[in-house]
Every structure is written in C-alpha cells, then in structure tokens.
C-alpha atoms as a PDB file:
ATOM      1  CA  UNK A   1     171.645 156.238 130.090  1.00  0.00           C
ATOM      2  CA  UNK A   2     172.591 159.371 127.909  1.00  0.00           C
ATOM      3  CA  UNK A   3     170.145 160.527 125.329  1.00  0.00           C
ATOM      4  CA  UNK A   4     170.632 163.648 122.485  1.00  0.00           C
ATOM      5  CA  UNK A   5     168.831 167.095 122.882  1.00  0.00           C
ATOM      6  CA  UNK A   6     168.100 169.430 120.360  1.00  0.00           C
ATOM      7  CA  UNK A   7     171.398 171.148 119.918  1.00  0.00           C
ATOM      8  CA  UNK A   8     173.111 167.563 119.648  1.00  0.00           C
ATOM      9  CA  UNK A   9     174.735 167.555 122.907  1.00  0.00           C
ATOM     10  CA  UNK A  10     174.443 164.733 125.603  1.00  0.00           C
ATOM     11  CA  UNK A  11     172.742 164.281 128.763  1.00  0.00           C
ATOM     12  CA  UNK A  12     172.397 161.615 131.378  1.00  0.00           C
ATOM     13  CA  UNK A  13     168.464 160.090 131.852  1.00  0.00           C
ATOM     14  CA  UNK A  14     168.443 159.035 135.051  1.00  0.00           C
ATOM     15  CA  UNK A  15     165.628 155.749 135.547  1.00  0.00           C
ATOM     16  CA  UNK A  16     164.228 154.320 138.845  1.00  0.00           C
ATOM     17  CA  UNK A  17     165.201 150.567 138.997  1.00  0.00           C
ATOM     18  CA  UNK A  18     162.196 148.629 140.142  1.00  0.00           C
ATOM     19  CA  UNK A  19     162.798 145.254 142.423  1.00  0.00           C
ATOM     20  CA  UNK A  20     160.881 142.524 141.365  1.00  0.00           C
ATOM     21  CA  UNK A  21     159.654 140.052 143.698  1.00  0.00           C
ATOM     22  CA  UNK A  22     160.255 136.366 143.008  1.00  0.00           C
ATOM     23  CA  UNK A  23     158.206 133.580 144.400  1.00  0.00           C
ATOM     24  CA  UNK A  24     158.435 129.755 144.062  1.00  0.00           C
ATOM     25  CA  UNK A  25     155.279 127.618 144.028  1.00  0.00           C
ATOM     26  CA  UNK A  26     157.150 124.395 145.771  1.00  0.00           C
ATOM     27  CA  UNK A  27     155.124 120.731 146.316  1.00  0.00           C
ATOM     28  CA  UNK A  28     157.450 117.722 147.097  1.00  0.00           C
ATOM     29  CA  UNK A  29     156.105 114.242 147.291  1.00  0.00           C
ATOM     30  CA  UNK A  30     157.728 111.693 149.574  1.00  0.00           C
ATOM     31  CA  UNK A  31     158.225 107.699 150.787  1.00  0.00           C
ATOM     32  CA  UNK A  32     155.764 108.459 153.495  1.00  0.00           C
ATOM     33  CA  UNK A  33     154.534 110.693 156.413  1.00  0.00           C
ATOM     34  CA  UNK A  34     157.279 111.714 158.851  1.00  0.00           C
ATOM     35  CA  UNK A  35     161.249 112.404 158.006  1.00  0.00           C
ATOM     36  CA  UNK A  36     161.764 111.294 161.555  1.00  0.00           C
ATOM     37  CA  UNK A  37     161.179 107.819 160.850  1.00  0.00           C
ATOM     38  CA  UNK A  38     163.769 107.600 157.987  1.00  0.00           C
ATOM     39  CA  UNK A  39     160.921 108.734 155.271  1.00  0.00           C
ATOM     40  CA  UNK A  40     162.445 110.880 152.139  1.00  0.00           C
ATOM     41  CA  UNK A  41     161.775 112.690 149.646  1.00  0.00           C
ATOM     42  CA  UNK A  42     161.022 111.436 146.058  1.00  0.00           C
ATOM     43  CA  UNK A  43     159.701 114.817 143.858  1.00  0.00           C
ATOM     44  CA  UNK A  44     160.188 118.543 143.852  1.00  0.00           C
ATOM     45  CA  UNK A  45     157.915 120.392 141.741  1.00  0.00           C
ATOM     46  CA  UNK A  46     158.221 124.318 141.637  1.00  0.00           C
ATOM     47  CA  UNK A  47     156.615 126.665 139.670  1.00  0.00           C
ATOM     48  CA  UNK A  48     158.405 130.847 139.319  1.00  0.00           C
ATOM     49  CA  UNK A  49     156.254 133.849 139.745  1.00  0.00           C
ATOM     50  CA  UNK A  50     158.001 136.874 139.666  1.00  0.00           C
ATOM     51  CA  UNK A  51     155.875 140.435 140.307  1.00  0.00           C
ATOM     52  CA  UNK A  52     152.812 137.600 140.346  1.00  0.00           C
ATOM     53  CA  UNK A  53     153.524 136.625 136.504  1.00  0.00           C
ATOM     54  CA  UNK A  54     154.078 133.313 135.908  1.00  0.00           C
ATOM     55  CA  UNK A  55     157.411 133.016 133.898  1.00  0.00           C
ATOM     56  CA  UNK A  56     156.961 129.635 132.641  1.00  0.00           C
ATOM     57  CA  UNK A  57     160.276 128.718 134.834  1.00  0.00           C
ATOM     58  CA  UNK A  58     159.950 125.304 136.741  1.00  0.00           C
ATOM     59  CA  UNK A  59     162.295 122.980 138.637  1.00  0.00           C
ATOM     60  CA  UNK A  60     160.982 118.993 138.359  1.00  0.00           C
ATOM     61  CA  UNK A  61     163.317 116.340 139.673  1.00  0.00           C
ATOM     62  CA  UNK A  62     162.499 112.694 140.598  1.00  0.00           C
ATOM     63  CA  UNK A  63     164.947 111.218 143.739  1.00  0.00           C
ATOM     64  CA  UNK A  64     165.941 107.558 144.228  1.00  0.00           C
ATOM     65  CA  UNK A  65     165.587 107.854 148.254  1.00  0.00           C
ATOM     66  CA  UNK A  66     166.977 104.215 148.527  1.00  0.00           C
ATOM     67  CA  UNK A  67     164.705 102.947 150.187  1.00  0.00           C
ATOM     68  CA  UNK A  68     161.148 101.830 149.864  1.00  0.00           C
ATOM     69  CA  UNK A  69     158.030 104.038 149.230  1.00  0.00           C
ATOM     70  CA  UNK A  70     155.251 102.776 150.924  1.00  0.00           C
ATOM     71  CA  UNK A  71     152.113 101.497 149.877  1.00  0.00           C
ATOM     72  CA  UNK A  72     150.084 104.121 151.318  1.00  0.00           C
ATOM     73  CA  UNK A  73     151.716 106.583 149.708  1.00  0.00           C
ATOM     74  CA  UNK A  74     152.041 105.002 146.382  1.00  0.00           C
ATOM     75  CA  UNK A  75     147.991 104.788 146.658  1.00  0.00           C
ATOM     76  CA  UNK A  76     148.622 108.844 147.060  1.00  0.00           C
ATOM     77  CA  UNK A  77     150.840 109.996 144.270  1.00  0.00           C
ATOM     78  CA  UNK A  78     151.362 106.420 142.087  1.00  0.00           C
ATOM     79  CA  UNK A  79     155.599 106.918 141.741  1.00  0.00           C
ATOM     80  CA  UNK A  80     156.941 103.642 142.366  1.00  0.00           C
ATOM     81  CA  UNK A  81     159.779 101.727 143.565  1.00  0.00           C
ATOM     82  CA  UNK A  82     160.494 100.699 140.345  1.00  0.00           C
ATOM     83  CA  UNK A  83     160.068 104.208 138.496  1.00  0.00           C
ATOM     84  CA  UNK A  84     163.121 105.743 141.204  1.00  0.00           C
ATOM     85  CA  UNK A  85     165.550 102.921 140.786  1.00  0.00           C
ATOM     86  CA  UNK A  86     167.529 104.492 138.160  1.00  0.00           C
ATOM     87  CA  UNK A  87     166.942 108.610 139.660  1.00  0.00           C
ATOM     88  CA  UNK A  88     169.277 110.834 140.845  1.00  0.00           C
ATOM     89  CA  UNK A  89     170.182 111.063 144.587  1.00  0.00           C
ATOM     90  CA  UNK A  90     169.699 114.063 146.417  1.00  0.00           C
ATOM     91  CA  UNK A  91     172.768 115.045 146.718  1.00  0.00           C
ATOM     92  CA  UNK A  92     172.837 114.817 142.746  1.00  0.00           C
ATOM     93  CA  UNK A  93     170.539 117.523 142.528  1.00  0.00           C
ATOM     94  CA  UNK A  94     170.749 119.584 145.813  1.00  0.00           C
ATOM     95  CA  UNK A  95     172.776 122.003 144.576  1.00  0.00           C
ATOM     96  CA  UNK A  96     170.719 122.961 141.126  1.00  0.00           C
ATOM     97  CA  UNK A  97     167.352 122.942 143.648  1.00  0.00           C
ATOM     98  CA  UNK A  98     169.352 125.668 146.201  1.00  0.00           C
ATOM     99  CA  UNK A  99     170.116 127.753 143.349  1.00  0.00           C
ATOM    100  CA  UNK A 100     166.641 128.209 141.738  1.00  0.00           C
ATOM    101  CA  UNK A 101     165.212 128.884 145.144  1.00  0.00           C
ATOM    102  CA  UNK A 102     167.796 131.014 146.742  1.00  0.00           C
ATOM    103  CA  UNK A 103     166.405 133.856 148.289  1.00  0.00           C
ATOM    104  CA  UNK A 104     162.983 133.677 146.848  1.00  0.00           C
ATOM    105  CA  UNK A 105     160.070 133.392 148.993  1.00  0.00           C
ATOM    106  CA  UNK A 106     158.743 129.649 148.783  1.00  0.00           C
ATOM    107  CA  UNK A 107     154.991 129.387 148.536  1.00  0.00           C
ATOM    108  CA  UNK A 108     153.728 126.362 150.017  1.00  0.00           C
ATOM    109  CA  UNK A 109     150.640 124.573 151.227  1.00  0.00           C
ATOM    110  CA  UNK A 110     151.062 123.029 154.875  1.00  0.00           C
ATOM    111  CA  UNK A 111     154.560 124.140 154.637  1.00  0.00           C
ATOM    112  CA  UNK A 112     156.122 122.484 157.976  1.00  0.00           C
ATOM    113  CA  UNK A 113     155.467 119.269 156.194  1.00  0.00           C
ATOM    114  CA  UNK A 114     157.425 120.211 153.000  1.00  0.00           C
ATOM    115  CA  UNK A 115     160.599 122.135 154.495  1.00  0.00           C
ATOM    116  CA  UNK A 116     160.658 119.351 157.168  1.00  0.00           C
ATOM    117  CA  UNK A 117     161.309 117.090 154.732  1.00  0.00           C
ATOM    118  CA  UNK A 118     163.572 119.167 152.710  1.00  0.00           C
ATOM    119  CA  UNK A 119     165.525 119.993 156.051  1.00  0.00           C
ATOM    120  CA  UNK A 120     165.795 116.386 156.395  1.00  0.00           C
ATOM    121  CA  UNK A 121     167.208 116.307 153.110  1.00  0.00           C
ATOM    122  CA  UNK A 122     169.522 118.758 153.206  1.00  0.00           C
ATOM    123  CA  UNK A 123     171.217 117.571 157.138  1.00  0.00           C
ATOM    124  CA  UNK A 124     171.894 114.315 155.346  1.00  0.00           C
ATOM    125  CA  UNK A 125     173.848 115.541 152.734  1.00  0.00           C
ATOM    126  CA  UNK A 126     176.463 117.267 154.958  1.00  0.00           C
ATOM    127  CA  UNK A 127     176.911 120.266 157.239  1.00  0.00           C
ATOM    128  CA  UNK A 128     177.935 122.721 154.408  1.00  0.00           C
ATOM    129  CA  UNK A 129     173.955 123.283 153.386  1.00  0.00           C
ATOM    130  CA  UNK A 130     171.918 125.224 155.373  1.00  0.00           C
ATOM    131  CA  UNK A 131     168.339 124.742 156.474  1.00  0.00           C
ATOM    132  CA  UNK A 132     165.403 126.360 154.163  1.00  0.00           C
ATOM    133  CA  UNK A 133     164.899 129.447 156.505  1.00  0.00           C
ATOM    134  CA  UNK A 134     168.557 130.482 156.065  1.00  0.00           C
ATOM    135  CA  UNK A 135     168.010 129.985 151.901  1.00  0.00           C
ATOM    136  CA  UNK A 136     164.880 131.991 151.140  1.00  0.00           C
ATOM    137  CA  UNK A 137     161.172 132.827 153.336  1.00  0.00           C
ATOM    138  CA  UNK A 138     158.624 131.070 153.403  1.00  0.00           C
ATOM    139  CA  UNK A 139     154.898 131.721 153.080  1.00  0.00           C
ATOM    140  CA  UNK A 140     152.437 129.123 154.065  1.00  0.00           C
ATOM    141  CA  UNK A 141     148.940 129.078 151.997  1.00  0.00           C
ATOM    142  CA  UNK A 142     147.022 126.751 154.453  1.00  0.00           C
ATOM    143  CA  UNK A 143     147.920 129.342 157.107  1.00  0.00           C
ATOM    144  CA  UNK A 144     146.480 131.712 154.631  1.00  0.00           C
ATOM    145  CA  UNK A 145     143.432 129.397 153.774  1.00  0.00           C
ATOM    146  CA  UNK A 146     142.034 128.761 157.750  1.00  0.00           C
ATOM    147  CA  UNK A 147     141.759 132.508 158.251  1.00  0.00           C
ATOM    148  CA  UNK A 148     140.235 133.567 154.932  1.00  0.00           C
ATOM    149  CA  UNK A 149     137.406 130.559 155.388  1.00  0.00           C
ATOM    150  CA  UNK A 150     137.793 129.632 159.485  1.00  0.00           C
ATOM    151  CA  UNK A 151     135.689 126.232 159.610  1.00  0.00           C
ATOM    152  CA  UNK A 152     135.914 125.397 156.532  1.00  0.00           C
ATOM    153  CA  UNK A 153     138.034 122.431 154.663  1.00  0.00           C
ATOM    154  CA  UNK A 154     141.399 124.261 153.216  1.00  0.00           C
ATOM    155  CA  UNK A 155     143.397 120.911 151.091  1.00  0.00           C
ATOM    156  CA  UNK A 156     144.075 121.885 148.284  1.00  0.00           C
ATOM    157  CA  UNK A 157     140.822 120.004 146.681  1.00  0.00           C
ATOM    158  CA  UNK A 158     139.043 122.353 148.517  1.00  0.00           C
ATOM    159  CA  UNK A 159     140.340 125.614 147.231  1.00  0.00           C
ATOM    160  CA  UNK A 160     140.394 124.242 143.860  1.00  0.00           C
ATOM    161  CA  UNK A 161     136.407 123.937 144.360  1.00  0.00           C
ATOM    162  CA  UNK A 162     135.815 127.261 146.149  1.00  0.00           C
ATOM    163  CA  UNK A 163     137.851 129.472 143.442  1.00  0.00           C
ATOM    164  CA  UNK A 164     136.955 127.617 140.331  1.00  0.00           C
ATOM    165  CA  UNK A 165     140.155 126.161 139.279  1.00  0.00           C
ATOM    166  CA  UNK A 166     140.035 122.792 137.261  1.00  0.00           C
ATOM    167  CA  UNK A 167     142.107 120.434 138.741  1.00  0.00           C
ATOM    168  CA  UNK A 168     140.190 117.102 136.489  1.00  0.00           C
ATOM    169  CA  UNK A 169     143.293 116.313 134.681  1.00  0.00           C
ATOM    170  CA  UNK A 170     144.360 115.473 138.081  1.00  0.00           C
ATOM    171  CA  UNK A 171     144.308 111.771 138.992  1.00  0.00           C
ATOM    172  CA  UNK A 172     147.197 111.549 141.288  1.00  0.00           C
ATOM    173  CA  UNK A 173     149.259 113.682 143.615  1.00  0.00           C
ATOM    174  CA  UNK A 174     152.338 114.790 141.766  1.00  0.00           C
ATOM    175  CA  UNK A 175     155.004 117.780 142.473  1.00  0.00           C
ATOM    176  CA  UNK A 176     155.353 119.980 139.528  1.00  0.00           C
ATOM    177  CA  UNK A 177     151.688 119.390 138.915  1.00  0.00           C
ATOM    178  CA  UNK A 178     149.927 120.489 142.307  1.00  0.00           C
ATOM    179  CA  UNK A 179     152.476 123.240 142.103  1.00  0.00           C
ATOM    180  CA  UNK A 180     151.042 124.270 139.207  1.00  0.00           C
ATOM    181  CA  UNK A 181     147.429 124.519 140.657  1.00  0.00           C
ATOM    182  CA  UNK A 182     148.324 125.931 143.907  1.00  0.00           C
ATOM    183  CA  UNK A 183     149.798 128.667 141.888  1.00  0.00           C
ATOM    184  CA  UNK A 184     146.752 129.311 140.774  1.00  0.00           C
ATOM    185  CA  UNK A 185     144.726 129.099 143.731  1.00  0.00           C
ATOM    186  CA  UNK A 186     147.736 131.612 145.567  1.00  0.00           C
ATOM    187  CA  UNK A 187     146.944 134.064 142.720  1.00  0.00           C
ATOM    188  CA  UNK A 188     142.995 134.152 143.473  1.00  0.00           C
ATOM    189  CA  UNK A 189     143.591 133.894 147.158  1.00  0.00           C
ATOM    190  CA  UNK A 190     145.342 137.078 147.030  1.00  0.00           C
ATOM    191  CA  UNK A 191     143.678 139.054 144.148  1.00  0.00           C
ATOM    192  CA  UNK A 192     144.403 137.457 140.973  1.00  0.00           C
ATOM    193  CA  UNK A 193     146.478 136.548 138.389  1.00  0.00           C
ATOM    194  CA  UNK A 194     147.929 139.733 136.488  1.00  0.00           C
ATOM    195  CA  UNK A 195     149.149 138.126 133.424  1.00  0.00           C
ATOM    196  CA  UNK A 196     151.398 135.425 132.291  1.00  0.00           C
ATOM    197  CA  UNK A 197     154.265 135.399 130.795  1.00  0.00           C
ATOM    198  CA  UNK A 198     155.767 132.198 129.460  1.00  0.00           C
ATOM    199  CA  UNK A 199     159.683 132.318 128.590  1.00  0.00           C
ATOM    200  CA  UNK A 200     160.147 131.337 124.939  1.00  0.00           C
ATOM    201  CA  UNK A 201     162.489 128.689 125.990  1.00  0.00           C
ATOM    202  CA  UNK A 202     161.168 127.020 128.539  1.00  0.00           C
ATOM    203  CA  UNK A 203     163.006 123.327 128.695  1.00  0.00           C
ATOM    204  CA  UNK A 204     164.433 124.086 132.387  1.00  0.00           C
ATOM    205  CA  UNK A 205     162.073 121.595 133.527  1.00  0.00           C
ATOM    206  CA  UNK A 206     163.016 117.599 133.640  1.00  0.00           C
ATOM    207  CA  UNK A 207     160.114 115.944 133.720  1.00  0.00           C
ATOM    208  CA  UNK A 208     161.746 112.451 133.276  1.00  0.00           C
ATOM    209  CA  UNK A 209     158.869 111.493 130.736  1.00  0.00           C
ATOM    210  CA  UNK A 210     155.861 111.718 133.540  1.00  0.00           C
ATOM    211  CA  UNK A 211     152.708 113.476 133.533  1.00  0.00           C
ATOM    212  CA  UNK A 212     152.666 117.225 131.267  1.00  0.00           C
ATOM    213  CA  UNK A 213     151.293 120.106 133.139  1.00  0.00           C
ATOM    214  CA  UNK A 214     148.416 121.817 130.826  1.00  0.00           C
ATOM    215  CA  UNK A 215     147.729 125.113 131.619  1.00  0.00           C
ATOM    216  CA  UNK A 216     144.193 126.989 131.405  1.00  0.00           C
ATOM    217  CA  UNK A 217     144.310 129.760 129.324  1.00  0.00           C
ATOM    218  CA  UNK A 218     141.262 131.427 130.379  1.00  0.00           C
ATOM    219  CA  UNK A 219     140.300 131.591 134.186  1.00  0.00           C
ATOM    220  CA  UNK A 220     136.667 131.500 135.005  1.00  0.00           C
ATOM    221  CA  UNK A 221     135.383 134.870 137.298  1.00  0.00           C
ATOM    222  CA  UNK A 222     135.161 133.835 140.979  1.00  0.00           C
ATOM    223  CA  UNK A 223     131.625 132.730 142.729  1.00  0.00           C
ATOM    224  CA  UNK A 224     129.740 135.263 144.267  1.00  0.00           C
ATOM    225  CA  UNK A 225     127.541 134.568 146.720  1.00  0.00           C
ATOM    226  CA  UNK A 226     124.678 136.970 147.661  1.00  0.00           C
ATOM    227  CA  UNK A 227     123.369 136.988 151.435  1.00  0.00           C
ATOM    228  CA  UNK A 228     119.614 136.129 151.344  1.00  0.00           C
ATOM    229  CA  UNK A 229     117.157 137.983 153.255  1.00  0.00           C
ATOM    230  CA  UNK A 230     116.906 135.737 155.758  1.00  0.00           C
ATOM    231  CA  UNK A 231     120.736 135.980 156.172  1.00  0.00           C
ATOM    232  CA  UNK A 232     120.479 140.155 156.042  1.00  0.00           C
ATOM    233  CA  UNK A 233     117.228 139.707 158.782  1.00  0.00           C
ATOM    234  CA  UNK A 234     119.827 137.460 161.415  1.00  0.00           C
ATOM    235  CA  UNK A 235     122.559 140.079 160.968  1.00  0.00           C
ATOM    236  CA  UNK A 236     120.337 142.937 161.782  1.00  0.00           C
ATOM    237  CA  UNK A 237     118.956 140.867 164.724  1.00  0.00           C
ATOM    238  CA  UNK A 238     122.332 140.541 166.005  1.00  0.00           C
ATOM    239  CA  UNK A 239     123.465 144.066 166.035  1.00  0.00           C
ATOM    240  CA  UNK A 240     120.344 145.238 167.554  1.00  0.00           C
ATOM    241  CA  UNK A 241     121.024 142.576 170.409  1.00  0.00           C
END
C-alpha cells in the first residue's frame, strides 16, 4: 500500500496481516444411537464464529437417510419419516458441507458422537473423502464442561441453566438450532461473547421451511455465587488440617 508525503512523492506503508480464527458451532441429528448399526444422519446445523464474532454464516441441510428414523428418536428431535422422503442424500450435499468446514476448528458437544456419525457418512459415500480429523480440528465442549464443573450435569440443558442462556423457544432437539445455543454457551464458557456481527446477506442457510433460529440480543451477566461463612470457616479448617 503506497500513500503521498508532503513533497508529493510515494512511499510503500507496510501493514501486519492479522489471521483470523474460524470456528464452526456443528450439531447433527440422526435415525438413532450408533452408526454401527446402520443408523444415519438426518440434520447438520452449524453456526460460523470467526475471531469469536458470530458472522451470521450457517450451514442447515435435512438428509433422506433411506431408511427409517426411529421412534425414540423422533420422541427426541420430532423430524419424521415423512418430512425426509423428498431430502437430499448425503452425497447431494457432502461436498457443500466439506467446503464450509474445511479447515476450521469444529466446536462440538460430545463430539465422538457427532464426527462418528459424520465419518460414517462420509466412508459411505466413497474413498475419495476423508475422515473429519484430516478436514479441520476439533474441539469438544463436554470435555470442556466436566473439568470446569467436575460432578456436575454438563448436557447442554445444563449449561444453558448454569450461564443464563434462554433456550424456552426450544421444544425439540434440532441441528441449526442447538448449534445456535451451544454457541452461546462456548462463548461464556470461555470468556464471552465479543460482539456480533451479522452478514447483511445472510440466506446461506436452507432451512427447508422448519423451525427459525431467534437470536437474543442482549445477554444477561453471569451468576455469581458468594461463599458463605460457613463455606469460608470449612476452607480455613481444611488448610489448617
């Protein structure tokens, strides 16, 4: 970059270039519990983050895993047999999913579960795609959870409760939507939210007519909770034992 000086000649403005870190916020639902047993998957949901702004940026897609969901499951996230007769195969949309999560690092809670599946997923559409730890890294938030609060319950529920984000318009599992709150939580759990920053044109998400993901535009402070003096007397007893 070149930029005039007093006595009109040129000269060359050198500027740091800053690399910004991109995260995706990934959920998937599925047909049922284990890949192993022939189980696929029905819904990716991911939400972008890039420096820890949220850019507005998603990636929705149903899947037609031909074959049935079961009931159990249905109970879990309500998508039907009859809602993924006429969705895309995964092999329809692998391609477009690799892309917006190439070489990102994929936040996700109880992540074997997820890139299990999506390993699954990507073995059965041929040898030419790779597994998810040769596409991008992966960082696993219920990893995260069980050492911040050891003992305690870390779903996602949970989390929601301890940091104060409202999850009520929630009234079944669903992909883009649990990514959406567990980018949330990820952003208190490690400091947060800086800002947000919503692209102008933001229609990179297919949502195939389900359920709109509102967004809360002011976040409530996080709990704190003061030690009583009973807890302040057992402490001291313990260090002078």
């Amino acid at each position: 970059m070149q930029e005039s000086t007093q006595d009109g000649s040129l000269k060359t403005k050198h500027s740091a270039t800053k690399t910004l870190k991109r995260q995706i916020v990934l959920d998937t639902e599925t047909t049922g519990i284990n890949p192993k047993e022939g189980h696929r998957i029905i819904e990716i949901g991911c939400v972008e983050l890039v420096d820890r702004k949220l850019t507005g940026n998603t990636f929705h897609t149903y899947v037609n895993p031909m074959r049935e969901v079961e009931q159990e499951a249905i109970g879990v996230h309500g998508i039907t047999n009859e809602f993924l007769a006429d969705k895309p195969l995964f092999k329809d949309v692998a391609e477009g999913f690799i892309d917006f999560i190439k070489g990102a690092e994929l936040i996700i809670h109880n992540a074997p579960f997820d890139v299990g599946f999506m390993d699954h997923e990507f073995a059965k559409v041929g040898t030419h795609l790779a597994k998810t730890e040769q596409i991008c890294s992966v960082l696993d938030t219920l990893v995260m959870a069980r050492r911040m609060r050891p003992g305690q319950k870390n779903n996602l529920d949970a989390l929601c409760r301890f940091y104060n984000v409202d999850n009520s318009h929630r009234t079944h599992h669903g992909a883009l939507l649990d990514a959406e709150i567990l980018s949330d939580v990820y952003l208190y759990m490690t400091g947060g939210q800086t800002s947000l920053s919503l692209n102008a044109n933001n229609d990179k998400a297919n949502n195939d007519g389900f359920e709109t993901v509102k967004r809360l535009k002011q976040k409530p402070s996080l709990k704190i909770i003061r030690a009583t003096a009973d807890d302040i007397a057992k402490e001291q007893a313990i260090f002078i034992k």
